[in-house]
N, C-alpha and C. Protein backbone atom coordinates (compact mmCIF):
# COMPACT_ATOMS: atom_id res chain seq x y z
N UNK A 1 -26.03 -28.92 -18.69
CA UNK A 1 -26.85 -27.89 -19.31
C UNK A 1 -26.50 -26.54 -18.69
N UNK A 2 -26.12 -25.66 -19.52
CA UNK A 2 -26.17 -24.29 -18.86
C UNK A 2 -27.70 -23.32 -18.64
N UNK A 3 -26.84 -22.37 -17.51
CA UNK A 3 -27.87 -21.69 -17.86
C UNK A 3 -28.26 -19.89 -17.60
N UNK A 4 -29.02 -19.83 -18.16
CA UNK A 4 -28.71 -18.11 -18.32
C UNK A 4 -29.78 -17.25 -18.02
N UNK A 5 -29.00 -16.32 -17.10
CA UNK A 5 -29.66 -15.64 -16.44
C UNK A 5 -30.93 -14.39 -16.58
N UNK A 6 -32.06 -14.03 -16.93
CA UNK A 6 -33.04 -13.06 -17.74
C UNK A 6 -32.71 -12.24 -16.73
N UNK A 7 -32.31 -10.92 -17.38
CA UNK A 7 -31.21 -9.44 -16.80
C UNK A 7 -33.02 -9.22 -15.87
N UNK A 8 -33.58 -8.78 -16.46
CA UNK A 8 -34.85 -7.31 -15.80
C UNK A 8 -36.17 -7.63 -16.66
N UNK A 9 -37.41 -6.97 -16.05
CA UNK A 9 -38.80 -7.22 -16.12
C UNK A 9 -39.20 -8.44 -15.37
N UNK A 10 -40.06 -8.88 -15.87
CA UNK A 10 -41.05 -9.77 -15.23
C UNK A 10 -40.25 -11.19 -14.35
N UNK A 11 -39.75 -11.32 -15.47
CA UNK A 11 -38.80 -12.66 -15.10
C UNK A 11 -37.22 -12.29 -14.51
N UNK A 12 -37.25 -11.24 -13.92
CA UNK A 12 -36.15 -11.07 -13.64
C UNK A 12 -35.40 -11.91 -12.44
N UNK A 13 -34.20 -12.46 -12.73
CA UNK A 13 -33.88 -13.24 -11.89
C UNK A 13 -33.90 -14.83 -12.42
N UNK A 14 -34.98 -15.27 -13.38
CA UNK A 14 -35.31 -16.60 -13.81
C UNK A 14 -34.48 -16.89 -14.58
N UNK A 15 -34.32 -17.89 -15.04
CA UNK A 15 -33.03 -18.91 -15.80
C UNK A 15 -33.72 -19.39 -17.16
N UNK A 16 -32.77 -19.38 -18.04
CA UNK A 16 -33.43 -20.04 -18.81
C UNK A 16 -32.55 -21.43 -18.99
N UNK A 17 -32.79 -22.29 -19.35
CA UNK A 17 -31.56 -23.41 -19.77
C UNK A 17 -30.98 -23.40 -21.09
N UNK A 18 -29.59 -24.09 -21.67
CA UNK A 18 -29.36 -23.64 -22.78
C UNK A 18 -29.14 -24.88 -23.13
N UNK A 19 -29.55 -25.66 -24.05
CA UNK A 19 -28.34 -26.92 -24.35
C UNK A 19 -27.00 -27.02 -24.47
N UNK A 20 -26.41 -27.84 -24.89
CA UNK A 20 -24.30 -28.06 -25.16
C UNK A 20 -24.88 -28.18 -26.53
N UNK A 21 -25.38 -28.12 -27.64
CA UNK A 21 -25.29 -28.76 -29.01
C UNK A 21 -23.71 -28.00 -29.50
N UNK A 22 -23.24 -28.77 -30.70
CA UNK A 22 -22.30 -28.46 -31.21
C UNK A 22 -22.56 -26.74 -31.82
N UNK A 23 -21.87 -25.68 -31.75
CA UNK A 23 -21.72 -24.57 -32.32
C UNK A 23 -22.98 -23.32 -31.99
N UNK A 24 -23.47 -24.21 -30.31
CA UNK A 24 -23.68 -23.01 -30.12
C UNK A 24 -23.54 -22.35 -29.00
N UNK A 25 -23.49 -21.11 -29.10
CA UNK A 25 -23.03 -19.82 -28.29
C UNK A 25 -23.91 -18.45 -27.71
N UNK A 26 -24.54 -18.97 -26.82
CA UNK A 26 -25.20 -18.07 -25.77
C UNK A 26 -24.57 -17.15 -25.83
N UNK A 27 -25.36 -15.75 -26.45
CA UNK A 27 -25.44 -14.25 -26.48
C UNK A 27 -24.81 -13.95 -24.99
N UNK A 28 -23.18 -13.28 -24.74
CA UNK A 28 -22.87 -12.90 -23.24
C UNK A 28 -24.36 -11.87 -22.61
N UNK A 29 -24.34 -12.53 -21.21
CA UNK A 29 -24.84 -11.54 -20.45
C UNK A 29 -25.09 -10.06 -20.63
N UNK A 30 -23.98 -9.50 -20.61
CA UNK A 30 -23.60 -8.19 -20.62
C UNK A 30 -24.31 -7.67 -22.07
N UNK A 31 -23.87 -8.67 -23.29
CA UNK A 31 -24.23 -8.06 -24.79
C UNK A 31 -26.02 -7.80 -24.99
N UNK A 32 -26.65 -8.97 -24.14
CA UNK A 32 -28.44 -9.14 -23.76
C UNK A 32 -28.71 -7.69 -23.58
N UNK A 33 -28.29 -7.31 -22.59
CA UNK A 33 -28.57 -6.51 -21.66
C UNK A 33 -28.01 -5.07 -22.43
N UNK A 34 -27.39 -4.61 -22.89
CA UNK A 34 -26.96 -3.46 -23.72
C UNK A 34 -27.90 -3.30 -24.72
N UNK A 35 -27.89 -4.45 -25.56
CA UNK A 35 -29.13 -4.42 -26.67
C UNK A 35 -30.24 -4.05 -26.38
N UNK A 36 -30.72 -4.70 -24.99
CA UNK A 36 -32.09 -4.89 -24.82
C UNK A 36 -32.60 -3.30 -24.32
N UNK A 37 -31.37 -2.36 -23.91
CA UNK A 37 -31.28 -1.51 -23.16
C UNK A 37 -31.70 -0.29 -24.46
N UNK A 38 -30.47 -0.52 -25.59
CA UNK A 38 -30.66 -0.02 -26.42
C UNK A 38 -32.25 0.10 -27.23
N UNK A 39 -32.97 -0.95 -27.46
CA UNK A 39 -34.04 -0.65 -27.82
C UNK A 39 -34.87 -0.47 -26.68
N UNK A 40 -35.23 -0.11 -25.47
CA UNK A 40 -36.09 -0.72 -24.62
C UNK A 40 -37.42 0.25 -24.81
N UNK A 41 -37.34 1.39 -25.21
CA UNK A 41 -38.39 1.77 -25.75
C UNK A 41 -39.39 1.48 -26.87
N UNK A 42 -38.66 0.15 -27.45
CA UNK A 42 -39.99 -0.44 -28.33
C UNK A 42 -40.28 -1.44 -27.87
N UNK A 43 -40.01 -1.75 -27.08
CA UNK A 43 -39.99 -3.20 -26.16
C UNK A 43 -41.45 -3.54 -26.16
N UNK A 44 -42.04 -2.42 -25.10
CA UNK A 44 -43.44 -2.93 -24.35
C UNK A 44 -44.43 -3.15 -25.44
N UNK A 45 -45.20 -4.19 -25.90
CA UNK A 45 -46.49 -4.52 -26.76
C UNK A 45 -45.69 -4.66 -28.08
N UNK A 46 -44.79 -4.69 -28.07
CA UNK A 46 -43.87 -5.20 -29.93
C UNK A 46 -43.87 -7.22 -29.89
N UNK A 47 -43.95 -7.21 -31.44
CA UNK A 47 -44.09 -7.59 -31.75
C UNK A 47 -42.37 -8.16 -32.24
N UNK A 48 -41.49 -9.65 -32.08
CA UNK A 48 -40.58 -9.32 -32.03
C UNK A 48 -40.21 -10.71 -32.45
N UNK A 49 -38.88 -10.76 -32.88
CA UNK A 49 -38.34 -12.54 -33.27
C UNK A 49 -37.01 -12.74 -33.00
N UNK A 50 -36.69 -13.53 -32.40
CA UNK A 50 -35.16 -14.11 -32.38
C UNK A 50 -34.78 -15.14 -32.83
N UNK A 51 -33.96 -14.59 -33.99
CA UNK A 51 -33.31 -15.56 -35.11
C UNK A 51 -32.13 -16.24 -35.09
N UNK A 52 -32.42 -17.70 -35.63
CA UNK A 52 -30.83 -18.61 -34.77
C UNK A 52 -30.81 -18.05 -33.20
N UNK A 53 -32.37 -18.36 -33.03
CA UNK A 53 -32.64 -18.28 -31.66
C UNK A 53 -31.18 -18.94 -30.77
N UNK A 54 -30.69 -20.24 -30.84
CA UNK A 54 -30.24 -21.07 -30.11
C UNK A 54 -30.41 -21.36 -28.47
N UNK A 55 -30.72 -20.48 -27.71
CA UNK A 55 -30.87 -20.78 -26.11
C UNK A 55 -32.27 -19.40 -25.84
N UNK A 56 -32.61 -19.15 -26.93
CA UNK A 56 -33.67 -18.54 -26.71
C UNK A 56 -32.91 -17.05 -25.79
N UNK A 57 -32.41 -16.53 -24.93
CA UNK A 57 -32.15 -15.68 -24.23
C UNK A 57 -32.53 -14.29 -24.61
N UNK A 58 -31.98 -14.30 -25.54
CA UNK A 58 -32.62 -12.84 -26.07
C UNK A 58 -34.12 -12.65 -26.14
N UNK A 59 -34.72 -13.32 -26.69
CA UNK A 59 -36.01 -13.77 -26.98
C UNK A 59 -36.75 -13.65 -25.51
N UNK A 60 -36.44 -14.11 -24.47
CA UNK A 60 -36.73 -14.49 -23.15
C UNK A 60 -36.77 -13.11 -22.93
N UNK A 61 -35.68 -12.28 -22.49
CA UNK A 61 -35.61 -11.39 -21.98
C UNK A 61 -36.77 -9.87 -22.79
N UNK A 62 -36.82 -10.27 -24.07
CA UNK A 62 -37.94 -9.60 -25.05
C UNK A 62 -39.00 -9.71 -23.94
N UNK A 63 -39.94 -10.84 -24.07
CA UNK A 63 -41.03 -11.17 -23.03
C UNK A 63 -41.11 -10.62 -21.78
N UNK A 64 -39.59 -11.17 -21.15
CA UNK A 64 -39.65 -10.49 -19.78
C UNK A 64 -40.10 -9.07 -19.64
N UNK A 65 -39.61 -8.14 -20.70
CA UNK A 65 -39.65 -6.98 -20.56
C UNK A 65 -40.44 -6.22 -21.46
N UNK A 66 -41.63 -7.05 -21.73
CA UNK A 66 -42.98 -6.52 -22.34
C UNK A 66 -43.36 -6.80 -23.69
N UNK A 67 -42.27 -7.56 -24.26
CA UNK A 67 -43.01 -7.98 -25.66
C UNK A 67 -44.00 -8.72 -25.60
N UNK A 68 -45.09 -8.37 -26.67
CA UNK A 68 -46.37 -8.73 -26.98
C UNK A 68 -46.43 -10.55 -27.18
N UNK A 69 -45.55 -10.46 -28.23
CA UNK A 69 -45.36 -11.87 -28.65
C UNK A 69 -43.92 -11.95 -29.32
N UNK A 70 -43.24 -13.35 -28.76
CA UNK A 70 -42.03 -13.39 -29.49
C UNK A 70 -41.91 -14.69 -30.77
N UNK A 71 -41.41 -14.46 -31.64
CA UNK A 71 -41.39 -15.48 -32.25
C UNK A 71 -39.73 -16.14 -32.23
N UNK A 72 -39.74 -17.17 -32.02
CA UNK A 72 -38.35 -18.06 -31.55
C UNK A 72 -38.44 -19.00 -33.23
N UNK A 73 -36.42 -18.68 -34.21
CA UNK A 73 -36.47 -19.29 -34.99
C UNK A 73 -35.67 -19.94 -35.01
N UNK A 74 -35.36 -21.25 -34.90
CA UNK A 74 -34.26 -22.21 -34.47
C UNK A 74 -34.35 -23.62 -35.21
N UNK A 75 -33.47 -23.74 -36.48
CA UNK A 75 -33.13 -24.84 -37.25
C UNK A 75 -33.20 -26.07 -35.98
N UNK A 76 -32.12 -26.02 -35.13
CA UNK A 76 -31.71 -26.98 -34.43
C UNK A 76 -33.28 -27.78 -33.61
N UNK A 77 -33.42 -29.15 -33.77
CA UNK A 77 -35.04 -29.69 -33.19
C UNK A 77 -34.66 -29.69 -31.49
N UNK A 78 -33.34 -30.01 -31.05
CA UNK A 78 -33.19 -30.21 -29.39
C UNK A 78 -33.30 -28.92 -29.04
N UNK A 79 -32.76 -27.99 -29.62
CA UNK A 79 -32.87 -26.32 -29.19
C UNK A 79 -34.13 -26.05 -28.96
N UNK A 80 -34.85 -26.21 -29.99
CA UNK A 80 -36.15 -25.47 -30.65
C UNK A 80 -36.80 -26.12 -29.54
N UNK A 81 -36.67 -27.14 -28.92
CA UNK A 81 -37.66 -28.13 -28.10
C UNK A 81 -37.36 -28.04 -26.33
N UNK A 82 -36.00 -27.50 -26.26
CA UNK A 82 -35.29 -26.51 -25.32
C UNK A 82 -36.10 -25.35 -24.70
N UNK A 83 -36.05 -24.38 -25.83
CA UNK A 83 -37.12 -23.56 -25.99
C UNK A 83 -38.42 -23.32 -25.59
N UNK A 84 -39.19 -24.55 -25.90
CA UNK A 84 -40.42 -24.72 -25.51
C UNK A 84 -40.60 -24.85 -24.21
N UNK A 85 -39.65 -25.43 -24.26
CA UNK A 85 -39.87 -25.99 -22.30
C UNK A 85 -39.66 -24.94 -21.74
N UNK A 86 -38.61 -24.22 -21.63
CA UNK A 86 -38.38 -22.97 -20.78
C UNK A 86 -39.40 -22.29 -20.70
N UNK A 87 -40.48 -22.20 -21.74
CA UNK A 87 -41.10 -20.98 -22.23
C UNK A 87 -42.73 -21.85 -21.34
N UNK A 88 -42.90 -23.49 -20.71
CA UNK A 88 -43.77 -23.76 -20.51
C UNK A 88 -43.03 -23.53 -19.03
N UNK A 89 -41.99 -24.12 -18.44
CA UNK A 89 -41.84 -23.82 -17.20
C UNK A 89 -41.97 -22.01 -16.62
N UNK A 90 -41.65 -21.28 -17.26
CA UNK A 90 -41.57 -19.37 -17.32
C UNK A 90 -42.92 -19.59 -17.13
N UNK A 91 -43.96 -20.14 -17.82
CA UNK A 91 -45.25 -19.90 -17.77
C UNK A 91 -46.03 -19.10 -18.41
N UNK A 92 -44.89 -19.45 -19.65
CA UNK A 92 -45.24 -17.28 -20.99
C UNK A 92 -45.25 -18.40 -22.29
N UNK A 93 -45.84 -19.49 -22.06
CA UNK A 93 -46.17 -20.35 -23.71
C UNK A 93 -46.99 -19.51 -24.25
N UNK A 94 -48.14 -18.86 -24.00
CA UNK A 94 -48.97 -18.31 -24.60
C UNK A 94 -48.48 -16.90 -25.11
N UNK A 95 -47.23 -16.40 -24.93
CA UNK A 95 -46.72 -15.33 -25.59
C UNK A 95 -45.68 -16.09 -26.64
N UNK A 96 -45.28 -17.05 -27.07
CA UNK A 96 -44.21 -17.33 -27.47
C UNK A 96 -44.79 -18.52 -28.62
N UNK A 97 -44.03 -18.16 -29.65
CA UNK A 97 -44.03 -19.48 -30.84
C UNK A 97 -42.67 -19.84 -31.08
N UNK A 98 -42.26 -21.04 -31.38
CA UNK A 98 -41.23 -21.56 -31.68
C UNK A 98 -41.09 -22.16 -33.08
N UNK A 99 -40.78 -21.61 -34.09
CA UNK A 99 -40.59 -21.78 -35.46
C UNK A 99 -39.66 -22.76 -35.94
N UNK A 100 -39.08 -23.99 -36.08
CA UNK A 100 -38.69 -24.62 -36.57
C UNK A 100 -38.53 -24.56 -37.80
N UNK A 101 -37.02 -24.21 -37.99
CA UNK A 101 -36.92 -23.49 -39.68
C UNK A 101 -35.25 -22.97 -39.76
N UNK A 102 -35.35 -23.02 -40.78
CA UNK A 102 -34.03 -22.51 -41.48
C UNK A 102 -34.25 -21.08 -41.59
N UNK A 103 -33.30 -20.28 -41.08
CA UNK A 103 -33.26 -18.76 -41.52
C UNK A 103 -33.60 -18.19 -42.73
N UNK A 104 -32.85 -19.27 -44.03
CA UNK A 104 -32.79 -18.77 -45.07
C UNK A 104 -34.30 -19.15 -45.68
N UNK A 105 -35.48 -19.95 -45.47
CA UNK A 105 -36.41 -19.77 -45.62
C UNK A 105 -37.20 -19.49 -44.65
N UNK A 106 -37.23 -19.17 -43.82
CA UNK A 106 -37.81 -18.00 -42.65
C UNK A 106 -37.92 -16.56 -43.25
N UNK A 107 -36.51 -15.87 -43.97
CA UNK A 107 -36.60 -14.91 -44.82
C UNK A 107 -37.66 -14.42 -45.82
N UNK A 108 -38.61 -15.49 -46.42
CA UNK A 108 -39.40 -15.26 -47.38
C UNK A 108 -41.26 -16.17 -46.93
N UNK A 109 -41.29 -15.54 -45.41
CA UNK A 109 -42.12 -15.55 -45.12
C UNK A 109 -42.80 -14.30 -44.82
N UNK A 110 -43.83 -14.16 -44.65
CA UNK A 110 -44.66 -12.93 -44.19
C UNK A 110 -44.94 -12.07 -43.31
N UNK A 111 -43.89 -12.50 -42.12
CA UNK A 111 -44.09 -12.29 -41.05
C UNK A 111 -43.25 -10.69 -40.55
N UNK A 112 -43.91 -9.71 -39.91
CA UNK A 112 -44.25 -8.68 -39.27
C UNK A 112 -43.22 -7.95 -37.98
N UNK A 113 -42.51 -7.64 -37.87
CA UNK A 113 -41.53 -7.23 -36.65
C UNK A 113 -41.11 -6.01 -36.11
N UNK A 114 -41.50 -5.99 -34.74
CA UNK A 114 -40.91 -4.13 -34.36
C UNK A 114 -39.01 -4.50 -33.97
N UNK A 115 -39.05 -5.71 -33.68
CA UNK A 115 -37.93 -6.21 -33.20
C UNK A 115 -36.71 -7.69 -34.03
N UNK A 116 -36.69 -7.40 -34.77
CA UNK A 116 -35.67 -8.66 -34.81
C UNK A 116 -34.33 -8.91 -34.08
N UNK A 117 -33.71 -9.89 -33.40
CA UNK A 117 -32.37 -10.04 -33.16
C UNK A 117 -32.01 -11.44 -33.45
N UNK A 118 -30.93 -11.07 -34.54
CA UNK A 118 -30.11 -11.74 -35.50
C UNK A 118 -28.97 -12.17 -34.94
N UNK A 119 -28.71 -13.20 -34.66
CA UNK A 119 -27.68 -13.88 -34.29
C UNK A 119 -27.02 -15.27 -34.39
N UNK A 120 -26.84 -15.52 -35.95
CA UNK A 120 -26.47 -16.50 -36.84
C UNK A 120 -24.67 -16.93 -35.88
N UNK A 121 -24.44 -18.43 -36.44
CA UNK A 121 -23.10 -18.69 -36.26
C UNK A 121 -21.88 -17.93 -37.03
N UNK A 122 -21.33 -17.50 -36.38
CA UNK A 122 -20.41 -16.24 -36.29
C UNK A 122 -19.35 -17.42 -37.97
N UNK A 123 -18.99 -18.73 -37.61
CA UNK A 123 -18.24 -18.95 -38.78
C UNK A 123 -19.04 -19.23 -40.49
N UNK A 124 -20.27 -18.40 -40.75
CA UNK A 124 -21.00 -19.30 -41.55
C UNK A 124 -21.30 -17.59 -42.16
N UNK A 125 -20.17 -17.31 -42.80
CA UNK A 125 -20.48 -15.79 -43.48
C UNK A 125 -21.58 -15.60 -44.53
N UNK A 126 -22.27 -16.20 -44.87
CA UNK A 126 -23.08 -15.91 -45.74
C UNK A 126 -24.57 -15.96 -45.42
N UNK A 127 -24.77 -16.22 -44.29
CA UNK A 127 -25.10 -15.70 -43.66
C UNK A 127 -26.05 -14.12 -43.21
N UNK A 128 -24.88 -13.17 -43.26
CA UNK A 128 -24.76 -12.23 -43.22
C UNK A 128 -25.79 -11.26 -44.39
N UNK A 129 -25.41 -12.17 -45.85
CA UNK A 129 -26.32 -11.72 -46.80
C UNK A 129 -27.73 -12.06 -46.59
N UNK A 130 -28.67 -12.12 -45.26
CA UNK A 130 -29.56 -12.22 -45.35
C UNK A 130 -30.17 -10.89 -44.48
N UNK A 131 -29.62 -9.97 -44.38
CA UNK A 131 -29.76 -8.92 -43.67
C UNK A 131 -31.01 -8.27 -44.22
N UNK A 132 -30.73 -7.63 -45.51
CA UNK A 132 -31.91 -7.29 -46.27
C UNK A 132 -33.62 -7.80 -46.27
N UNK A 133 -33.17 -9.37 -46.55
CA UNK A 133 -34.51 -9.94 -46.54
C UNK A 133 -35.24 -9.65 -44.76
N UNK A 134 -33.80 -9.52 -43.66
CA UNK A 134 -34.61 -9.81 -42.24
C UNK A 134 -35.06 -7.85 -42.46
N UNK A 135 -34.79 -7.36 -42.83
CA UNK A 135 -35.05 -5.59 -42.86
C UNK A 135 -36.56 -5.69 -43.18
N UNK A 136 -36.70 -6.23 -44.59
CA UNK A 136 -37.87 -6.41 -45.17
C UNK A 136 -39.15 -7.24 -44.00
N UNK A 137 -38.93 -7.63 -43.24
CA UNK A 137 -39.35 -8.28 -42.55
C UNK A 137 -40.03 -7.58 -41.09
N UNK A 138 -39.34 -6.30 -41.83
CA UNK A 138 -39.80 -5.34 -40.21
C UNK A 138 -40.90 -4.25 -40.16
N UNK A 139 -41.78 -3.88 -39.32
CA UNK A 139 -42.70 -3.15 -39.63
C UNK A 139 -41.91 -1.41 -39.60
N UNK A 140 -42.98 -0.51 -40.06
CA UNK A 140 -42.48 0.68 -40.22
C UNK A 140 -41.52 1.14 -39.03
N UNK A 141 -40.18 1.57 -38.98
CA UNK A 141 -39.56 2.24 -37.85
C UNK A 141 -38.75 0.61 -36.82
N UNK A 142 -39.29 -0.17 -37.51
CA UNK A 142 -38.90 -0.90 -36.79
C UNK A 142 -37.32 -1.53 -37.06
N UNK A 143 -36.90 -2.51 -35.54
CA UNK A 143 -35.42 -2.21 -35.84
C UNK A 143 -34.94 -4.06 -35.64
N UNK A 144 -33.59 -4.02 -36.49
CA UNK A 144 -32.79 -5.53 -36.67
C UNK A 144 -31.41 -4.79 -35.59
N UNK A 145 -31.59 -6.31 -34.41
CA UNK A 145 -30.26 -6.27 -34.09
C UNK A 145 -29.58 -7.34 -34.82
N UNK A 146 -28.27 -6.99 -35.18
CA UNK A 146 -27.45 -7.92 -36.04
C UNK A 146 -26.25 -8.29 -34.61
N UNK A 147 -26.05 -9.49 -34.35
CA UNK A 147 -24.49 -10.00 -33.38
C UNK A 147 -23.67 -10.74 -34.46
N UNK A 148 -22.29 -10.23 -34.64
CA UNK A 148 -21.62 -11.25 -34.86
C UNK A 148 -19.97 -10.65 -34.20
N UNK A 149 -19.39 -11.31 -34.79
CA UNK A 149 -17.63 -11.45 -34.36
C UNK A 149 -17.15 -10.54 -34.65
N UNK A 150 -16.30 -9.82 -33.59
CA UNK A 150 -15.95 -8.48 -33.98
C UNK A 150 -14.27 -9.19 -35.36
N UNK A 151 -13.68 -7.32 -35.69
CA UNK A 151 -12.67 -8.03 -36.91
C UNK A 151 -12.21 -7.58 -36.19
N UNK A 152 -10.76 -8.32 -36.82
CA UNK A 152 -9.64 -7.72 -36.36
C UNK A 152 -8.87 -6.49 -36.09
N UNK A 153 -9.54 -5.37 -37.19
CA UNK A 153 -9.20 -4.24 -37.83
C UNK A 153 -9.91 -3.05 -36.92
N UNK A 154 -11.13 -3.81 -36.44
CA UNK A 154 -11.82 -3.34 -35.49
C UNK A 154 -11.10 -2.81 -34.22
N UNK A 155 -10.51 -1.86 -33.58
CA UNK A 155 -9.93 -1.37 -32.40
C UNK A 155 -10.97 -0.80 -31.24
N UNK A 156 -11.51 0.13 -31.90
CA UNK A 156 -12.29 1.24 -30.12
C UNK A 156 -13.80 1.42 -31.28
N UNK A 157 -13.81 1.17 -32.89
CA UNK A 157 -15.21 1.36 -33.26
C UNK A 157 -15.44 0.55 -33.93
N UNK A 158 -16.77 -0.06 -34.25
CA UNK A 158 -17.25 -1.03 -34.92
C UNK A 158 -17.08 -0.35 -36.84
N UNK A 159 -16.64 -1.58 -37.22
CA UNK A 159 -16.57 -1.10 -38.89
C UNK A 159 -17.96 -1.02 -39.95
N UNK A 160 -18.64 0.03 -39.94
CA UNK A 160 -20.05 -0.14 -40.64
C UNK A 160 -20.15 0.74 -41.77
N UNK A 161 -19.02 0.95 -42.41
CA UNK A 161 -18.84 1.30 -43.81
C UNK A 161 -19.49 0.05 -44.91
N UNK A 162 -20.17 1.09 -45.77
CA UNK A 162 -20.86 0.44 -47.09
C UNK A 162 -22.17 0.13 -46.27
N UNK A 163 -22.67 0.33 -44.53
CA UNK A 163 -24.14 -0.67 -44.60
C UNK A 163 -25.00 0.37 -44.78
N UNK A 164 -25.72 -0.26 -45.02
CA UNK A 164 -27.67 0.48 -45.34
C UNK A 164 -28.38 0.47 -44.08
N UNK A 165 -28.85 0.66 -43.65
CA UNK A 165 -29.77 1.71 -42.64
C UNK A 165 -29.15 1.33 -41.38
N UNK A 166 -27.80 1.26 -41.33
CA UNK A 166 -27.59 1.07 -40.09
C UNK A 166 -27.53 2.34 -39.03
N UNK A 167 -27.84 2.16 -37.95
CA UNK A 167 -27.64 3.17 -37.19
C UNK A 167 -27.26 3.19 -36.00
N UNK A 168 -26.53 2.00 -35.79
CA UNK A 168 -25.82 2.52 -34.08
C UNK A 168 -24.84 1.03 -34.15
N UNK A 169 -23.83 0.97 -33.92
CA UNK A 169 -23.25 -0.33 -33.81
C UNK A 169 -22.42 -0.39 -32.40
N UNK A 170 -21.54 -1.29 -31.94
CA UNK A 170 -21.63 -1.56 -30.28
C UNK A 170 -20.44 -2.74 -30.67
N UNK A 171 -19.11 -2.29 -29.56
CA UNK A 171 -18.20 -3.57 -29.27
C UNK A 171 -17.99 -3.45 -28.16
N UNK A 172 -18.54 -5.15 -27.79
CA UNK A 172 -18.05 -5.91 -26.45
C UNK A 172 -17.27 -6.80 -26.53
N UNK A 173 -15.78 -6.28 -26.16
CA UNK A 173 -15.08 -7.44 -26.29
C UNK A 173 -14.81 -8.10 -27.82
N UNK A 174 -15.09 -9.28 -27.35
CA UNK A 174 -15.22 -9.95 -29.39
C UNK A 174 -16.54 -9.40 -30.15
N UNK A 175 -17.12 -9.49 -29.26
CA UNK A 175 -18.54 -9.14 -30.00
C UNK A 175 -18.83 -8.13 -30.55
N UNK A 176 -19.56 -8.05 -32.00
CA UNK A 176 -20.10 -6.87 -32.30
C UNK A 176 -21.36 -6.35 -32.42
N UNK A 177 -22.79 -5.41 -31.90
CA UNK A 177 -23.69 -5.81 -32.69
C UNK A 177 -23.98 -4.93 -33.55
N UNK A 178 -24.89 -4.96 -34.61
CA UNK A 178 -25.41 -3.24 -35.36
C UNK A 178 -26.77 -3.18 -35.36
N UNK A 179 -26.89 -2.02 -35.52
CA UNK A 179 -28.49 -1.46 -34.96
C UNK A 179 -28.98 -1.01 -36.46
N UNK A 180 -29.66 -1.76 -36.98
CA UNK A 180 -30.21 -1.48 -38.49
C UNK A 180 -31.86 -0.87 -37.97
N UNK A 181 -32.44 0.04 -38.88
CA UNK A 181 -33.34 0.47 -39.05
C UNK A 181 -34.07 0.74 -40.08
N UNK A 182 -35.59 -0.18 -40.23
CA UNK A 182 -36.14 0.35 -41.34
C UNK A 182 -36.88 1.63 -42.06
N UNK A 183 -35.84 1.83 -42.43
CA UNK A 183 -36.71 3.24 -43.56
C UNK A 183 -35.53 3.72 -44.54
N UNK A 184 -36.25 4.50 -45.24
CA UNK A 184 -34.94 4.72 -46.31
C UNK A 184 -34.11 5.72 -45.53
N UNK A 185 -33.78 6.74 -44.97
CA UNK A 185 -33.30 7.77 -44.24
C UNK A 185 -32.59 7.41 -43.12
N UNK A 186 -31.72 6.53 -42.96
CA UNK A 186 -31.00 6.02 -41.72
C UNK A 186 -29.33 6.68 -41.24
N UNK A 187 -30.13 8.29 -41.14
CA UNK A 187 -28.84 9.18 -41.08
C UNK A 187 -28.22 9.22 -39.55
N UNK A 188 -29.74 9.69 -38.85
CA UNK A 188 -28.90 9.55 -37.19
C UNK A 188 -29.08 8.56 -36.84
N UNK A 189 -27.84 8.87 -35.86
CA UNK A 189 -27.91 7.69 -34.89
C UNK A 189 -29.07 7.94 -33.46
N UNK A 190 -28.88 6.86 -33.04
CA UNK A 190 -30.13 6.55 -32.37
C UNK A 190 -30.58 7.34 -31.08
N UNK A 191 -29.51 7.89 -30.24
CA UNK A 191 -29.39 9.25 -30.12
C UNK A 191 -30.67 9.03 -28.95
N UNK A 192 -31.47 7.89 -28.20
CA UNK A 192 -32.54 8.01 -27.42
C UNK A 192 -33.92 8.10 -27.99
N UNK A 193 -33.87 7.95 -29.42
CA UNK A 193 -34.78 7.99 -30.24
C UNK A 193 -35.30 6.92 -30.82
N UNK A 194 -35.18 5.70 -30.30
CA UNK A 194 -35.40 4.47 -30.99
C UNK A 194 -36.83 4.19 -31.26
């Protein structure tokens, strides 16, 4: 079992565990921690979800660092049950739900977000077309991190031609993430203004 390290706040220093299941891939260290950095001003008392949760980490580190409540969404039952445990050993069950569910009907639920982070299996492109529905899903101002695989074409900037409210995108290495924002007006970038 691996396991991964929660960067800063409360739990800083604590582990979370990850399972081996087939196809999945713990968010790098470094990528947690940029993101989390990037929004950290909506952090404290938000309301927040991590989708294709898989090792929970992102999600974890949400809590650690002041989210209200996280919601954890994870198809996989050993993950999702992974999850729980970490979240009873941390001693933060009572901030945390674990959703057992498919993304693609997770999408057309009701549910409320200052925070989403999106991080579907990088080979399963379609995926991707659920961006919209997770937007819709966010409260006013509020923001979707999207992770996936950087392209090839990709050199020193992330490629975010044709997207809709995106506003800040980020390459580590392979990784890419983008910083979507809800409202119609998603001209600047984020600029310390999140």
């Amino acid at each position: 079992m691996t396991k991964l390290r929660i960067i800063s706040g409360d739990l800083k220093g604590r582990y979370v565990e990850a399972g081996e299941g087939a196809g999945f891939r713990p968010t790098q260290e470094r990528v947690r921690e940029s993101a989390a950095e990037i929004v950290k001003r909506k952090i404290a008392g938000a309301a927040a979800a991590d989708v294709c949760a898989g090792s929970g980490a992102f999600g974890f580190e949400m809590v650690s660092r002041g989210a209200a409540r996280v919601d954890f969404v994870e198809a996989d039952g050993r993950a999702a049950g992974t999850i729980a445990s970490n979240a009873v050993r941390l001693g933060i069950n009572g901030r945390i739900n674990v959703i057992r569910d498919d993304v693609r009907r997770f999408v057309n639920t009701a549910g409320r977000y200052d925070i989403i982070f999106y991080d579907p299996p990088y080979d399963d492109d379609g995926l991707r077309g659920l961006i919209p529905g997770l937007l819709n899903m966010l409260k006013e101002d509020g923001l979707l991190i999207y992770e996936r695989r950087r392209c090839r074409s990709e050199k020193k900037t992330a490629d975010t031609g044709g997207k809709i409210n995106i506003v800040d995108a980020r390459i580590y290495s392979g990784t890419v993430i983008e910083i979507y924002k809800r409202e119609s007006n998603a001209d600047s970038a984020l600029s310390g203004d999140v």
